[in-house]
C-alpha atoms as a PDB file:
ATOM      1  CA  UNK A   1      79.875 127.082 182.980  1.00  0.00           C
ATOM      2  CA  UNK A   2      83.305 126.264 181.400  1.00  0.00           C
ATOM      3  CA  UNK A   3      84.268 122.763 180.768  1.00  0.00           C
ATOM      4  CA  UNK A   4      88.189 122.079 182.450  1.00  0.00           C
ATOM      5  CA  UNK A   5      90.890 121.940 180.532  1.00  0.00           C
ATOM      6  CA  UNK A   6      91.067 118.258 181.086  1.00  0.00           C
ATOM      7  CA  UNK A   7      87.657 117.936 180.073  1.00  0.00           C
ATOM      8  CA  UNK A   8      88.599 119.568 176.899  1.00  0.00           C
ATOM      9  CA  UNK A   9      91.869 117.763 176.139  1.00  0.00           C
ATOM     10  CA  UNK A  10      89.840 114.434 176.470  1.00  0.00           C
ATOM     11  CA  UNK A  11      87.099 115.677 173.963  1.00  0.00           C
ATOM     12  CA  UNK A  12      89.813 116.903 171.455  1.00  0.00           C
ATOM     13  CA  UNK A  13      91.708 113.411 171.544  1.00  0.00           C
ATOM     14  CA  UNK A  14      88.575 111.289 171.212  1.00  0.00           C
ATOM     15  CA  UNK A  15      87.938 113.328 168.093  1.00  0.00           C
ATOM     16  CA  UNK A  16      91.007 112.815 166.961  1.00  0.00           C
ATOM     17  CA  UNK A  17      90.760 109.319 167.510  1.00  0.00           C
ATOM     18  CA  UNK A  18      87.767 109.674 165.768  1.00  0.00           C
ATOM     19  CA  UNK A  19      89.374 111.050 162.341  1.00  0.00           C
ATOM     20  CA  UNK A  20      92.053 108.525 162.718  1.00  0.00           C
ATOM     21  CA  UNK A  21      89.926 105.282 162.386  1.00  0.00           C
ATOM     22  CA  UNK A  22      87.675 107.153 159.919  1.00  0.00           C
ATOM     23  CA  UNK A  23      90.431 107.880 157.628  1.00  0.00           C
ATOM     24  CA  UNK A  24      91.810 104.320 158.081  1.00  0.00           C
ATOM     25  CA  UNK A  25      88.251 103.285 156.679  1.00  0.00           C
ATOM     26  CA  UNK A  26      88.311 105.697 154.050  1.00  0.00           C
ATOM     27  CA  UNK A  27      91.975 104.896 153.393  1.00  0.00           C
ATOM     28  CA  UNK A  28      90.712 100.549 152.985  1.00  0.00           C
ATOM     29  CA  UNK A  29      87.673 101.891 150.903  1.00  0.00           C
ATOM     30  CA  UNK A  30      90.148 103.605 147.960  1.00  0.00           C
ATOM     31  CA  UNK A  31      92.482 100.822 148.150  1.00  0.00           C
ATOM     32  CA  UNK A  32      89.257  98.022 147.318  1.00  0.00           C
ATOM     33  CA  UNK A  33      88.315 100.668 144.957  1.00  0.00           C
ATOM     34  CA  UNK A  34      91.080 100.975 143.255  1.00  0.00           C
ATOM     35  CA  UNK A  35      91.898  97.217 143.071  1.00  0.00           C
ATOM     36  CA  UNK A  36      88.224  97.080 141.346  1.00  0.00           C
ATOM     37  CA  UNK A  37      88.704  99.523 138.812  1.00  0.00           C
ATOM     38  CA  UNK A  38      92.364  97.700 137.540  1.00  0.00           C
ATOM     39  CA  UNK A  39      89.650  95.049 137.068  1.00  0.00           C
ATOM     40  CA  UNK A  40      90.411  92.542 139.981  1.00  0.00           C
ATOM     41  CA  UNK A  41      86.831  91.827 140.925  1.00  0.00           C
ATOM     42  CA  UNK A  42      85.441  90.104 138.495  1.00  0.00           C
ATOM     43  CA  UNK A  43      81.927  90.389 136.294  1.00  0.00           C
ATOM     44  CA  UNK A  44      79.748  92.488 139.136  1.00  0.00           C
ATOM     45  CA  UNK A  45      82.747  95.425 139.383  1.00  0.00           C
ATOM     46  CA  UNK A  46      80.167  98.181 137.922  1.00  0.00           C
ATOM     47  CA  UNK A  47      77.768  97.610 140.646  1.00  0.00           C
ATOM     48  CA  UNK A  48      79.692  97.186 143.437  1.00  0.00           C
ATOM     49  CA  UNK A  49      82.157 100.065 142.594  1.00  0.00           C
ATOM     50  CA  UNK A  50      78.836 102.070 142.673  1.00  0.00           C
ATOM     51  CA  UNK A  51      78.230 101.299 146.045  1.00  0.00           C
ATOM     52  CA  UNK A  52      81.657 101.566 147.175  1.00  0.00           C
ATOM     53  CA  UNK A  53      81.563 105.225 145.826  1.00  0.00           C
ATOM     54  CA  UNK A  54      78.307 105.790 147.829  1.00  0.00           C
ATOM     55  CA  UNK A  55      80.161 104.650 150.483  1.00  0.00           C
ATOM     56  CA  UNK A  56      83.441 106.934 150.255  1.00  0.00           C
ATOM     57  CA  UNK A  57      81.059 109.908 149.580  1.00  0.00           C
ATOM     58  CA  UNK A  58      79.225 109.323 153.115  1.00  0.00           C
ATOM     59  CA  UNK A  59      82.773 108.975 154.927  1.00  0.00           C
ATOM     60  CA  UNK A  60      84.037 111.908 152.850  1.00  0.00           C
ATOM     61  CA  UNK A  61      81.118 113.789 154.370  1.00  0.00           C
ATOM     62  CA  UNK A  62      81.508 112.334 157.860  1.00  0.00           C
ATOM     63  CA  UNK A  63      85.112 113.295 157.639  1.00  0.00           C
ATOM     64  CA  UNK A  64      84.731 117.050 156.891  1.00  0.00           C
ATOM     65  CA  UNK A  65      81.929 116.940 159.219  1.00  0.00           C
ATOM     66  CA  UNK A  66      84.679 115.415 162.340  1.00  0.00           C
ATOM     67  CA  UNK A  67      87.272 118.060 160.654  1.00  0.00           C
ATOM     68  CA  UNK A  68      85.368 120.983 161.429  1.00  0.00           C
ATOM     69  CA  UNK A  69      84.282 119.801 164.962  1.00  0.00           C
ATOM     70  CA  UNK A  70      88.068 119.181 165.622  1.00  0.00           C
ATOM     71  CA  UNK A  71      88.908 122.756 164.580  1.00  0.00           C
ATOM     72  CA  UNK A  72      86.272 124.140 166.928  1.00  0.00           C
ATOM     73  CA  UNK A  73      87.547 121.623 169.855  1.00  0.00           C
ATOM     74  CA  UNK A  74      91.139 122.949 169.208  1.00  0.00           C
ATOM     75  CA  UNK A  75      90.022 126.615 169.161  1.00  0.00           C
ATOM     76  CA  UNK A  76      88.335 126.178 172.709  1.00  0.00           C
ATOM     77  CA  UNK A  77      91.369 123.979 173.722  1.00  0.00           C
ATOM     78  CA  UNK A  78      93.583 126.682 172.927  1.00  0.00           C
ATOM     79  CA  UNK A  79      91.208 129.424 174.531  1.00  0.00           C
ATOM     80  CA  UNK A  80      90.382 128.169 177.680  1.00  0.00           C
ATOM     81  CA  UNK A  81      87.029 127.702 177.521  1.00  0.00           C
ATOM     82  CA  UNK A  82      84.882 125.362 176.882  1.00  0.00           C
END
């Protein structure tokens, strides 16, 4: 059964909603990163920059993940079905 076009309007803007608070995150994350690599963290900047790279990796990967799923939401938008 097809989903309605309102269903699938609703699913595309919650994903997009999605990317847009994800990016925000991801967007915060380089900033603190790049305030710790001009040095304004103090003595524990190696570690912690580590982890903060872990971290921007996994949202990277989230992202592209909520990319693709956008691009198949918009394809079915644009189609009809869903």
């Amino acid at each position: 059964m097809n989903a309605e076009p309102r269903d699938d309007r609703d699913r595309l803007a919650d994903l997009q909603k999605q990317e847009r608070t994800l990016s925000a995150r991801r967007t915060q994350l380089h900033n603190r990163l790049d305030f710790l690599r001009a040095g304004g963290g103090g003595v524990e900047d190696a570690t912690l920059i580590g982890e903060l790279e872990r971290q921007e990796q996994e949202l990277s990967r989230q992202r592209r993940d909520l990319h693709e799923r956008i691009e198949r939401a918009s394809a079915q938008f644009a189609s009809g079905r869903g």
